[in-house]
PDB file of N, CA and C in Angstrom:
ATOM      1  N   UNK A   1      -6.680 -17.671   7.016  1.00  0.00           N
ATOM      2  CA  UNK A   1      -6.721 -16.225   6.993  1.00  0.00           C
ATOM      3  C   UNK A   1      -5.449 -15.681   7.640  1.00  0.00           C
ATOM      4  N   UNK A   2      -5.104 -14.652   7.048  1.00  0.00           N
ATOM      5  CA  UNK A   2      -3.401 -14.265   7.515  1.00  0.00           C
ATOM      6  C   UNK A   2      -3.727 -13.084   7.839  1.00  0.00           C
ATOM      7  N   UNK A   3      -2.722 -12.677   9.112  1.00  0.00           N
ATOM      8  CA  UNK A   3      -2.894 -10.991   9.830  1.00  0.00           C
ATOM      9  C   UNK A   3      -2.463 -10.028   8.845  1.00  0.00           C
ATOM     10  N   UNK A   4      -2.983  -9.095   9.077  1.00  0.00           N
ATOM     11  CA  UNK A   4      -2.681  -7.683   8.448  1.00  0.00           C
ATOM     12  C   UNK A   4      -2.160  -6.606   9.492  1.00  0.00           C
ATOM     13  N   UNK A   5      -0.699  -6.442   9.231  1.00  0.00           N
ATOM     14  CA  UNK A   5      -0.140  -5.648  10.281  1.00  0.00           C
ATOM     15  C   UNK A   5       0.581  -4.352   8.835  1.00  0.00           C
ATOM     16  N   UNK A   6       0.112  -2.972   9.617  1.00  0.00           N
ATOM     17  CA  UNK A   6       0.604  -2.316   8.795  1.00  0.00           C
ATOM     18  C   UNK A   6       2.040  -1.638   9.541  1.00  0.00           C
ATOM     19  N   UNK A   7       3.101  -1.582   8.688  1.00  0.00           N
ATOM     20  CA  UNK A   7       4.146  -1.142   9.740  1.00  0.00           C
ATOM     21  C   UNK A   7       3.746   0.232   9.819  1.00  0.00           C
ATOM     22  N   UNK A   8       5.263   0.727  10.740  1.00  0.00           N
ATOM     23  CA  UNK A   8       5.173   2.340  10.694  1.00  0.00           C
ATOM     24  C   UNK A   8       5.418   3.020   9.725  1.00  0.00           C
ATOM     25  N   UNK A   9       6.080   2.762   8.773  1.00  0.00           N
ATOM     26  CA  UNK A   9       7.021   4.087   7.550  1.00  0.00           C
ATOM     27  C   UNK A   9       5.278   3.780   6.275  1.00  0.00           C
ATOM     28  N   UNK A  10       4.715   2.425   6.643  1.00  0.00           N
ATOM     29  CA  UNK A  10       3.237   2.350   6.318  1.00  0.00           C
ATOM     30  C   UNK A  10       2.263   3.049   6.163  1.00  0.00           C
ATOM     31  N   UNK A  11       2.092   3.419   7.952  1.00  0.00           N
ATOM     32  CA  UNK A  11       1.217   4.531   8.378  1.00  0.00           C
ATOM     33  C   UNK A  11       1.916   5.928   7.962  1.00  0.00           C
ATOM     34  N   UNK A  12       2.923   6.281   7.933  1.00  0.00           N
ATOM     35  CA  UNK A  12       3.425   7.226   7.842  1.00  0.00           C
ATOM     36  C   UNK A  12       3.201   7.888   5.960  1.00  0.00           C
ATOM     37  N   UNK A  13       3.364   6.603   5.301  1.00  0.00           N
ATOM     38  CA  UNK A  13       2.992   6.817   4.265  1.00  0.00           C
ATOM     39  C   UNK A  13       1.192   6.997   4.273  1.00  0.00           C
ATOM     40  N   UNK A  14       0.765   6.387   4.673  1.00  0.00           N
ATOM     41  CA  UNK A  14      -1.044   6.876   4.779  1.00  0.00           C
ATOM     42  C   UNK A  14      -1.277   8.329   5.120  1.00  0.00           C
ATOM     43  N   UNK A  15      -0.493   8.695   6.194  1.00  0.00           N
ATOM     44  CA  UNK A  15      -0.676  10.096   6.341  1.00  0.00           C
ATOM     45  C   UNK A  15      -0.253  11.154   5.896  1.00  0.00           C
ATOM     46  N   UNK A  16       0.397  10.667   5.325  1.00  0.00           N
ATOM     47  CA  UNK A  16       1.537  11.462   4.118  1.00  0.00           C
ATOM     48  C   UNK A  16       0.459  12.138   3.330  1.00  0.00           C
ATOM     49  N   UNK A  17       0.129  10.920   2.733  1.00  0.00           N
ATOM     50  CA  UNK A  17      -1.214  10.528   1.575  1.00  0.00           C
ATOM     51  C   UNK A  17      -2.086  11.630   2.052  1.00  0.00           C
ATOM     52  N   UNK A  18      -2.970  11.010   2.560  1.00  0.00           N
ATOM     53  CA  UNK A  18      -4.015  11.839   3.428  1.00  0.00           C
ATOM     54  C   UNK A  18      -3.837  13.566   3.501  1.00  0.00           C
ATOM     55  N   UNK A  19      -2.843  14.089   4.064  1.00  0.00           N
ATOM     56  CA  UNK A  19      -2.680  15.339   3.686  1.00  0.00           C
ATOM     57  C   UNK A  19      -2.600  15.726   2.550  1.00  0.00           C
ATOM     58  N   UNK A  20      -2.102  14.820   1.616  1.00  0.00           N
ATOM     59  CA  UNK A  20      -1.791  15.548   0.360  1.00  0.00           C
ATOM     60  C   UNK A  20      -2.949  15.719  -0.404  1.00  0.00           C
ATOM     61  N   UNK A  21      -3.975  14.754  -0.071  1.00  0.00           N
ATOM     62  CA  UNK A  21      -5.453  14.802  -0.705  1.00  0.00           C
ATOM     63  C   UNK A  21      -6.225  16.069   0.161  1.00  0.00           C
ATOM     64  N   UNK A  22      -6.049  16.191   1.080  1.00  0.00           N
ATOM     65  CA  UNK A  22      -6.594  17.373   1.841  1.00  0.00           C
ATOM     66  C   UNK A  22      -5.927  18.405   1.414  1.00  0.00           C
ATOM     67  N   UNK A  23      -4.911  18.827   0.792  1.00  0.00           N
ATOM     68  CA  UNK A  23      -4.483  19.959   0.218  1.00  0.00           C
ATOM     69  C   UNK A  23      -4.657  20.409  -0.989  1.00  0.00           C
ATOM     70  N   UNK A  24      -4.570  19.291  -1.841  1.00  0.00           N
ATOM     71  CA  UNK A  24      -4.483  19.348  -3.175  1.00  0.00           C
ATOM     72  C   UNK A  24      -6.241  19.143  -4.107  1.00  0.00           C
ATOM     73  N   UNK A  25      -6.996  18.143  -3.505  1.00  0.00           N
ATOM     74  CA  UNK A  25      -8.086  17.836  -3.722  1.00  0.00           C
ATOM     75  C   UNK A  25      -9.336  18.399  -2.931  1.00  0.00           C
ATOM     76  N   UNK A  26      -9.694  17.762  -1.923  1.00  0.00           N
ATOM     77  CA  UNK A  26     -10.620  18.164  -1.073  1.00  0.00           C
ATOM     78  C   UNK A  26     -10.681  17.402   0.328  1.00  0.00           C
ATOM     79  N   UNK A  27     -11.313  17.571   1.133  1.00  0.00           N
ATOM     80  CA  UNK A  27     -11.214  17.125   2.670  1.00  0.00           C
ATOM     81  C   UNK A  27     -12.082  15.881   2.412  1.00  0.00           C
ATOM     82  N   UNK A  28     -13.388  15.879   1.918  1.00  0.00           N
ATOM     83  CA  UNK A  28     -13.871  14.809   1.374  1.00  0.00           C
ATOM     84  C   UNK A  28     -13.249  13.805   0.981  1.00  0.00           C
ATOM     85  N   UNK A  29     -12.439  14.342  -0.834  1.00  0.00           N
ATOM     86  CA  UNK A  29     -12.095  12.887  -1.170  1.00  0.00           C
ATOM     87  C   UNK A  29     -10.891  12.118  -0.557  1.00  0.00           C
ATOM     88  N   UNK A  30     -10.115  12.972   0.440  1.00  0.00           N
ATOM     89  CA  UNK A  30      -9.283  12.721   1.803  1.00  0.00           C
ATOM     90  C   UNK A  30      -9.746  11.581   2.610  1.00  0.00           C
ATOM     91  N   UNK A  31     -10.788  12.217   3.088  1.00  0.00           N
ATOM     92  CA  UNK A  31     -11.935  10.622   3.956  1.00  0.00           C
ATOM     93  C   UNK A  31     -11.898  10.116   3.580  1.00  0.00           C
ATOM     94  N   UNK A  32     -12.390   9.516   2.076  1.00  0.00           N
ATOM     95  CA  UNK A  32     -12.928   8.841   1.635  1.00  0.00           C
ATOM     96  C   UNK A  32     -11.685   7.775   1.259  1.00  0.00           C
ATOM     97  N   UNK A  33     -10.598   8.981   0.698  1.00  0.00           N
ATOM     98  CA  UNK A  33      -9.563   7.775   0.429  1.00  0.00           C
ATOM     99  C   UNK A  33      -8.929   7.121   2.088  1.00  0.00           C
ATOM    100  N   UNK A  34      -8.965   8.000   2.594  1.00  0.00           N
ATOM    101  CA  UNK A  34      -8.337   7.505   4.180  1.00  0.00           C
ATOM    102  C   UNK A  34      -9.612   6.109   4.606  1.00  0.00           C
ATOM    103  N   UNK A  35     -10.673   6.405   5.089  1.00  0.00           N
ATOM    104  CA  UNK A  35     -12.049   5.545   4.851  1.00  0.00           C
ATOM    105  C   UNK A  35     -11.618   4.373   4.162  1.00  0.00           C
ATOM    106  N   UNK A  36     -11.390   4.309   3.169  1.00  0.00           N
ATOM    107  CA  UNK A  36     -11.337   2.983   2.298  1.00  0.00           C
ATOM    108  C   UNK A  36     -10.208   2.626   1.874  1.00  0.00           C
ATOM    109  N   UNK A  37      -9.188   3.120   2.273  1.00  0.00           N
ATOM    110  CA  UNK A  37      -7.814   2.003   2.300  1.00  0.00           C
ATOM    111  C   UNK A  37      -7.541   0.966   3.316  1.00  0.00           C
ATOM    112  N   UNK A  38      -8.421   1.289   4.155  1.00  0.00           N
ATOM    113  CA  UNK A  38      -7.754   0.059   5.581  1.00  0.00           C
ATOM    114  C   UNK A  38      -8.574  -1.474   4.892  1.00  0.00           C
ATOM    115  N   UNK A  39     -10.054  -0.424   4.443  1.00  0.00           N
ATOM    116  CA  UNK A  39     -10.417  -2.004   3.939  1.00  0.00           C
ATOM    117  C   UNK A  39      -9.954  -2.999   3.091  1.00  0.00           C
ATOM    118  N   UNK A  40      -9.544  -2.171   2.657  1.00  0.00           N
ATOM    119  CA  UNK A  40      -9.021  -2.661   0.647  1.00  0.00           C
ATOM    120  C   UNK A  40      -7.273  -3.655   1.355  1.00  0.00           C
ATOM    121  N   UNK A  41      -6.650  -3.066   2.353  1.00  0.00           N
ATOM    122  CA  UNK A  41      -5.484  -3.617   2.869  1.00  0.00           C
ATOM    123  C   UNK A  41      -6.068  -4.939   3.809  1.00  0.00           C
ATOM    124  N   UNK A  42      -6.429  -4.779   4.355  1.00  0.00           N
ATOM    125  CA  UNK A  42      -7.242  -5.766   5.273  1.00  0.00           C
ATOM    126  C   UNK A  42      -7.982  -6.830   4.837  1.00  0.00           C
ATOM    127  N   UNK A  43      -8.263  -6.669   3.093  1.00  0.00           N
ATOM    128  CA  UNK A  43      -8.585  -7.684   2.587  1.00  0.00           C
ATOM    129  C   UNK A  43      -7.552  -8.376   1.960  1.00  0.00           C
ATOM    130  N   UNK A  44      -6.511  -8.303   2.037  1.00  0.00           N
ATOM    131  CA  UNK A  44      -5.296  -9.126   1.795  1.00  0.00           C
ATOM    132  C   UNK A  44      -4.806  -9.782   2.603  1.00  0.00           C
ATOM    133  N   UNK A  45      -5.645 -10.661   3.805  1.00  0.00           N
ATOM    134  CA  UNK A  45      -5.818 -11.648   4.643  1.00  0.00           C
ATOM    135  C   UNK A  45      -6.260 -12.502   3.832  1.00  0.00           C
ATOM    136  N   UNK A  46      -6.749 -12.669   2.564  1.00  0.00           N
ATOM    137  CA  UNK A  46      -7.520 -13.767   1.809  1.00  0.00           C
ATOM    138  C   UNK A  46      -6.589 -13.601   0.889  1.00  0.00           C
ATOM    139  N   UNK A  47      -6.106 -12.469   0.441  1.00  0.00           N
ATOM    140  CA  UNK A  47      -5.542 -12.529  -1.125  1.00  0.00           C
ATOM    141  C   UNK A  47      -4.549 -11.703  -1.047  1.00  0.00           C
ATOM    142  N   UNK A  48      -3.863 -12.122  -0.217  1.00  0.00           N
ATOM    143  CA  UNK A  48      -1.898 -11.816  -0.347  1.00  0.00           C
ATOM    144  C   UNK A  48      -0.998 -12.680  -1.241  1.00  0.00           C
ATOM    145  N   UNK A  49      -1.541 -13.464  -1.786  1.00  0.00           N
ATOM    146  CA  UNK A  49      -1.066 -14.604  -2.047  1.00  0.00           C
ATOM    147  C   UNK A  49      -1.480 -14.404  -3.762  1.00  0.00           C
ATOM    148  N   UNK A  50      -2.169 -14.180  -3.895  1.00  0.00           N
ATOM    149  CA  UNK A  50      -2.865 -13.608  -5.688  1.00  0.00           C
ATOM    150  C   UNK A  50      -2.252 -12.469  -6.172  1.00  0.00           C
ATOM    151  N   UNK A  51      -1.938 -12.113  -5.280  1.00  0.00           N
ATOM    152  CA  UNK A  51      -1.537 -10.250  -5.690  1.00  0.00           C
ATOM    153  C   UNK A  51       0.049 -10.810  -6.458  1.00  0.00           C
ATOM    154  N   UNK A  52       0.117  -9.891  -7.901  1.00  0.00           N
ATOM    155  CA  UNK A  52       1.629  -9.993  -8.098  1.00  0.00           C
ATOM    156  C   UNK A  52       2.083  -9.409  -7.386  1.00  0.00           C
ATOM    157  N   UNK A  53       3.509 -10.249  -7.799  1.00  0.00           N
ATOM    158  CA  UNK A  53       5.272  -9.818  -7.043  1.00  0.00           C
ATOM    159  C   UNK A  53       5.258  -8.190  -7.680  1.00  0.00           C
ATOM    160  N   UNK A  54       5.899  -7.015  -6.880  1.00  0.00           N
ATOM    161  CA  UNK A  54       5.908  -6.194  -7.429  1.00  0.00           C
ATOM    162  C   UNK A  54       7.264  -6.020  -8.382  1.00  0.00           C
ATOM    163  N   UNK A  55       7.810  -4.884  -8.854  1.00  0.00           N
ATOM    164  CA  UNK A  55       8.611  -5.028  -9.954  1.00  0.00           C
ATOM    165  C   UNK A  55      10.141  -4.886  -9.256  1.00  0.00           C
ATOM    166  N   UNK A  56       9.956  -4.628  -8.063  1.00  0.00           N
ATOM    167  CA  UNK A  56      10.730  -4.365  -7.242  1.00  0.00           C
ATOM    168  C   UNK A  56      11.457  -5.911  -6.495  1.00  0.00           C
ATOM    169  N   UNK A  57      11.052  -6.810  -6.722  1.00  0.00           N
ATOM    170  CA  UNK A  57      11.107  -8.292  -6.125  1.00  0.00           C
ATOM    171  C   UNK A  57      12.480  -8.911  -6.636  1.00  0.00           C
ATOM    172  N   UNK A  58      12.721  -9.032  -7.699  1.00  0.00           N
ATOM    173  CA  UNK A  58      13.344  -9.712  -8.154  1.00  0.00           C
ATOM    174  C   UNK A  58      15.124  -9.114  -7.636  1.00  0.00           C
ATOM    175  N   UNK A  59      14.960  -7.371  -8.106  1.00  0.00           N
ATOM    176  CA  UNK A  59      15.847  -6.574  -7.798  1.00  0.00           C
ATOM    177  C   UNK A  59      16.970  -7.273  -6.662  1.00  0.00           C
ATOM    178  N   UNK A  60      15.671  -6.904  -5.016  1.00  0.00           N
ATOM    179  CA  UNK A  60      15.865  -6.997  -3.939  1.00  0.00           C
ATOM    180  C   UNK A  60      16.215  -8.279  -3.332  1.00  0.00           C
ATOM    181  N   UNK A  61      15.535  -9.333  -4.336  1.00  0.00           N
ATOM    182  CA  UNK A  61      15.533 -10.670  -3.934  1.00  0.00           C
ATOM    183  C   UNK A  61      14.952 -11.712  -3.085  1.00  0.00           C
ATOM    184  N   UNK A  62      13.590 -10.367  -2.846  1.00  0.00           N
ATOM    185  CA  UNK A  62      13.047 -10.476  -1.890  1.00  0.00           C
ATOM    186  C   UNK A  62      11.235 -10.548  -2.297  1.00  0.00           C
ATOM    187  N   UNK A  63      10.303 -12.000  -2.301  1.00  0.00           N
ATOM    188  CA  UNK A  63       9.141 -11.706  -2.457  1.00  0.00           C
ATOM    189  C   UNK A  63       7.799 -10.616  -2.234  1.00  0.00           C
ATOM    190  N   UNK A  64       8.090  -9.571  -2.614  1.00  0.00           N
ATOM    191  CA  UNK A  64       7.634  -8.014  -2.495  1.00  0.00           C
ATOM    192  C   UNK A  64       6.212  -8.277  -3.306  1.00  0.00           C
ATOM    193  N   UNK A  65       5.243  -7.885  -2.656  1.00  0.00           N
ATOM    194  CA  UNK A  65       3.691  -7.746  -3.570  1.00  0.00           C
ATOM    195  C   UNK A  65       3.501  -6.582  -3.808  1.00  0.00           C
ATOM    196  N   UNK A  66       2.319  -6.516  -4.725  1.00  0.00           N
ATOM    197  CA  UNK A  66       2.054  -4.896  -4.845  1.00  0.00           C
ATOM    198  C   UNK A  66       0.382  -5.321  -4.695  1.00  0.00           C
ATOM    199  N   UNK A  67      -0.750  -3.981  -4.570  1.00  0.00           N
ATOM    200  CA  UNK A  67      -1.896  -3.936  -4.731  1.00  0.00           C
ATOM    201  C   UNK A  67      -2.565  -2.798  -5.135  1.00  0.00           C
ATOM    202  N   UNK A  68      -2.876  -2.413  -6.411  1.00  0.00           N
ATOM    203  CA  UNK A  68      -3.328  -0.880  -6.226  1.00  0.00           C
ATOM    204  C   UNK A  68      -4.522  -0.648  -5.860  1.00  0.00           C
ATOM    205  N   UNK A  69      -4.664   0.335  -5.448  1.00  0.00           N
ATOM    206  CA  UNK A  69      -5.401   1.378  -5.009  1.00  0.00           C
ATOM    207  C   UNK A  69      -5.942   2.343  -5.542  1.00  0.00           C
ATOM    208  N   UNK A  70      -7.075   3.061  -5.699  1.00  0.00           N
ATOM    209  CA  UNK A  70      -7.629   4.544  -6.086  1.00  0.00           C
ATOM    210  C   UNK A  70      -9.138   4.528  -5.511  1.00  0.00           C
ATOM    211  N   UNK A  71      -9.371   5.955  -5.066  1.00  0.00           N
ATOM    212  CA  UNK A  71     -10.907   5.874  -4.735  1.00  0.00           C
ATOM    213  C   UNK A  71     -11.524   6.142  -6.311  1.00  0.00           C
ATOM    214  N   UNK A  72     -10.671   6.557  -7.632  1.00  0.00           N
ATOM    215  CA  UNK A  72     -11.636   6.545  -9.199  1.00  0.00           C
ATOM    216  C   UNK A  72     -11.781   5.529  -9.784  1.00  0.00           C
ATOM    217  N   UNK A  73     -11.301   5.937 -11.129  1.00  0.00           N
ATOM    218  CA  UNK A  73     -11.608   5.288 -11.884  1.00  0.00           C
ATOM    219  C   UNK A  73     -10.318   4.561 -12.256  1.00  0.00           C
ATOM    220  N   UNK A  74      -9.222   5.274 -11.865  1.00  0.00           N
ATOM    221  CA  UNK A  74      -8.008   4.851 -12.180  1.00  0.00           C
ATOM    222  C   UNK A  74      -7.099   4.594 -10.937  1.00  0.00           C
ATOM    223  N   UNK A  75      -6.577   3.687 -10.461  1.00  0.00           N
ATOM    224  CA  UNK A  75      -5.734   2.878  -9.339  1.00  0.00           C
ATOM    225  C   UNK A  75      -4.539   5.038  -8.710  1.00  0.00           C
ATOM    226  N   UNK A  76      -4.466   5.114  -7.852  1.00  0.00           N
ATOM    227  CA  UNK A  76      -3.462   6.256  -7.396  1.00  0.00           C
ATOM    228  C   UNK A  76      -2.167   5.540  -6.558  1.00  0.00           C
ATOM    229  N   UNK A  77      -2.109   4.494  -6.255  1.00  0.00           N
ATOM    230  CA  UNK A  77      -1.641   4.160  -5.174  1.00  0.00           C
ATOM    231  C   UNK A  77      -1.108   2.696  -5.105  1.00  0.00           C
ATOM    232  N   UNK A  78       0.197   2.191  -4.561  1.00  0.00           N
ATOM    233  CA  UNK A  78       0.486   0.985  -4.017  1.00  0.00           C
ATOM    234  C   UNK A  78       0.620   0.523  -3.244  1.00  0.00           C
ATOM    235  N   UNK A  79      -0.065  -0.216  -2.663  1.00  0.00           N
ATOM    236  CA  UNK A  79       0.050  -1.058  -1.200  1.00  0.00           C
ATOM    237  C   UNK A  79       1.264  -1.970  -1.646  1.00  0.00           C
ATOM    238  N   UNK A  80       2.554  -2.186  -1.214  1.00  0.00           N
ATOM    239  CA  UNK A  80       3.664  -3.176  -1.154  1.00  0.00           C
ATOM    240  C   UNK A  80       3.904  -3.621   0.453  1.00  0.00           C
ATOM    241  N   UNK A  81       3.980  -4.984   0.602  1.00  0.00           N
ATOM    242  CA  UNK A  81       3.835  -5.750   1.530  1.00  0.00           C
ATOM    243  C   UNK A  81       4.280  -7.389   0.859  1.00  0.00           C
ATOM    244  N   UNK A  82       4.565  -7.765   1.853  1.00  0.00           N
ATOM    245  CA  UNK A  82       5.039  -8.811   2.107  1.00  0.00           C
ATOM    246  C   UNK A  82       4.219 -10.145   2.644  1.00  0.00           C
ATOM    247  N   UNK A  83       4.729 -11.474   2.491  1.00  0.00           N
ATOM    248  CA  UNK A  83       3.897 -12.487   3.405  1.00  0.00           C
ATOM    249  C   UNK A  83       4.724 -13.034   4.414  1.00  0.00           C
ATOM    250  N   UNK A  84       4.903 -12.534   5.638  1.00  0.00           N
ATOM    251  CA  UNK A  84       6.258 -13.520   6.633  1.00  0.00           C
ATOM    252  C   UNK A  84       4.997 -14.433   7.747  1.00  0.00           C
ATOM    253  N   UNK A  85       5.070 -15.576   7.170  1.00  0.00           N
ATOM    254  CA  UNK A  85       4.712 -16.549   7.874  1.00  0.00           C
ATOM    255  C   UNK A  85       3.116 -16.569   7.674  1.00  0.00           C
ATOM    256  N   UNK A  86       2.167 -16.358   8.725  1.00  0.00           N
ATOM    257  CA  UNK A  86       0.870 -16.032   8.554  1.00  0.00           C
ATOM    258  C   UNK A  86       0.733 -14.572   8.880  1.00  0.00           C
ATOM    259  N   UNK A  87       1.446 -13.877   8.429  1.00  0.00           N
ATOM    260  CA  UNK A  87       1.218 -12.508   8.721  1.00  0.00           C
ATOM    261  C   UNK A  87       1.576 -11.258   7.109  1.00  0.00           C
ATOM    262  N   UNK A  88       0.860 -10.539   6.912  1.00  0.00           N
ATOM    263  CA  UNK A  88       1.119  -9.599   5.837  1.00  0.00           C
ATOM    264  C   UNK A  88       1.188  -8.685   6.400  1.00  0.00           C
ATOM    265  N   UNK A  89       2.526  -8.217   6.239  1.00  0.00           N
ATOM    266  CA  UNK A  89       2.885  -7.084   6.354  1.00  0.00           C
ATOM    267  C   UNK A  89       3.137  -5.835   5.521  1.00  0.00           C
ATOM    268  N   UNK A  90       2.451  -4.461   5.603  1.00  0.00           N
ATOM    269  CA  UNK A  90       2.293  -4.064   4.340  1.00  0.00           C
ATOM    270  C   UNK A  90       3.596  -2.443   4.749  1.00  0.00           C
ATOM    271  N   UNK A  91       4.469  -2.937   3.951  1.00  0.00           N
ATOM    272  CA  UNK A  91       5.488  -2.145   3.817  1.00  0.00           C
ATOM    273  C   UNK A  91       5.493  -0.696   3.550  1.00  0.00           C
ATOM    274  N   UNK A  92       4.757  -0.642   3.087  1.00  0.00           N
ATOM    275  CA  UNK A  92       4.581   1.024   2.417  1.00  0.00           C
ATOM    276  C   UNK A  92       3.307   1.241   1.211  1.00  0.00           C
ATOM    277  N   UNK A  93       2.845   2.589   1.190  1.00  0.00           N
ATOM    278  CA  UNK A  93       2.085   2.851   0.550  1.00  0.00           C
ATOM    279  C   UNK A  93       2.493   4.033  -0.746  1.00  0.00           C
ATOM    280  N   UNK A  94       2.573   4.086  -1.769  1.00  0.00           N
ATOM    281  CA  UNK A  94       3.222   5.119  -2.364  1.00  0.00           C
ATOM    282  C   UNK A  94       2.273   5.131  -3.529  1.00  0.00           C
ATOM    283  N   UNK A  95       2.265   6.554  -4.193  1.00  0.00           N
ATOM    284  CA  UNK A  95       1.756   7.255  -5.051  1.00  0.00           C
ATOM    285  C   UNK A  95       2.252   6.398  -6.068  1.00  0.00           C
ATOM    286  N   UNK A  96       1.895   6.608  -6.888  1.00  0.00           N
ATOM    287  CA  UNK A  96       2.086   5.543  -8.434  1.00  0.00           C
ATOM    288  C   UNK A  96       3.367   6.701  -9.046  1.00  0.00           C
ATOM    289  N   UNK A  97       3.218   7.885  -9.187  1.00  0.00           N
ATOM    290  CA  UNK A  97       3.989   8.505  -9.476  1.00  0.00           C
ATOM    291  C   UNK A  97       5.365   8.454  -9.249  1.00  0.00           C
ATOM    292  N   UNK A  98       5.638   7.551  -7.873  1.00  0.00           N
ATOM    293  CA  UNK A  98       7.221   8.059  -7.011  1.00  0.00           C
ATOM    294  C   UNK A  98       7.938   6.950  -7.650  1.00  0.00           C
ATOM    295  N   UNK A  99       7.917   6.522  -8.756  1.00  0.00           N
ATOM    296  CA  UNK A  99       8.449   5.223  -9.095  1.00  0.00           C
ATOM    297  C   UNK A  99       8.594   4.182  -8.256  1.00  0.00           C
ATOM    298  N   UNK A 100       9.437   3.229  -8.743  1.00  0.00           N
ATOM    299  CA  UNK A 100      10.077   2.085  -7.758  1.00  0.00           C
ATOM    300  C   UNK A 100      10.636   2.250  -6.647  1.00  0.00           C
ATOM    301  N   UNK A 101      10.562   1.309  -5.691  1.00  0.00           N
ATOM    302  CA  UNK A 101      11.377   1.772  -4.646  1.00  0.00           C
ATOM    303  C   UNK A 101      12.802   1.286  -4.115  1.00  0.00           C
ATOM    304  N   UNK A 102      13.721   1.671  -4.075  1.00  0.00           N
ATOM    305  CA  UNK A 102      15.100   1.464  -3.422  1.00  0.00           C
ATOM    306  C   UNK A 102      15.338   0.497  -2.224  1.00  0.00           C
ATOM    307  N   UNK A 103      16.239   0.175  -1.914  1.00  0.00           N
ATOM    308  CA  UNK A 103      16.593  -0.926  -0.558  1.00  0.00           C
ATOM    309  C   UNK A 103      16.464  -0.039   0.620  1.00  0.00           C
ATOM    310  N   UNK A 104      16.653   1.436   0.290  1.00  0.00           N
ATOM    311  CA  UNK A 104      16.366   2.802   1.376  1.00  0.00           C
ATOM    312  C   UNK A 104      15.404   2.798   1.757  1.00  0.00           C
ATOM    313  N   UNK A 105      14.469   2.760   0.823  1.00  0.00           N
ATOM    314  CA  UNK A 105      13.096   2.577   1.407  1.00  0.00           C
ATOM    315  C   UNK A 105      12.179   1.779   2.193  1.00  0.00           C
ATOM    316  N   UNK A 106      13.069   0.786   2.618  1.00  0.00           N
ATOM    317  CA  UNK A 106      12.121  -0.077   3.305  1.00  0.00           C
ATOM    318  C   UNK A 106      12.425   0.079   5.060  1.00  0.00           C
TER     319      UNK A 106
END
């Protein structure tokens, strides 16, 4: 079983998130998505390792995962993270919308 450490620009992206569902949607489905992302990340102690390389990997040169996310019917979201050693580290969280991400971004 491998740690789940979320960085900061991580969290920062969660809360990003989080407001934007509280503005745009409702305070509810806010919770709910805030509520159920730690789990859904936290289960990539078992399955960091299954998840594809994201599209961003090859670019960078660097083994980059992706995992999506949505509280519907349809995924909103990417968990990208990494495996360094026994530890997953999950790099950032971004809207499906913001495209790929840059070497800036990390």
């Amino acid at each position: 079983m491998l740690t789940v450490m979320v960085m900061p620009v991580a969290e920062a992206d969660i809360d990003e998130a989080y407001e934007w569902w509280r503005e745009h949607r409702s305070v509810e489905q806010a919770n709910r998505w805030y509520r159920e992302i730690f789990p859904v990340m936290q289960g990539l102690s078992t399955s960091a390792a299954r998840r594809p390389q994201s599209p961003e990997a090859a670019k960078l040169g660097v083994d980059i995962r992706e995992l999506y996310f949505g509280i519907g019917a349809h995924p909103t979201h990417r968990v990208v993270f990494i495996i360094d050693g026994s530890t997953v580290k999950i790099l950032r969280v971004r809207h499906l919308s913001r495209g790929r991400l840059k070497p800036s971004d990390f």
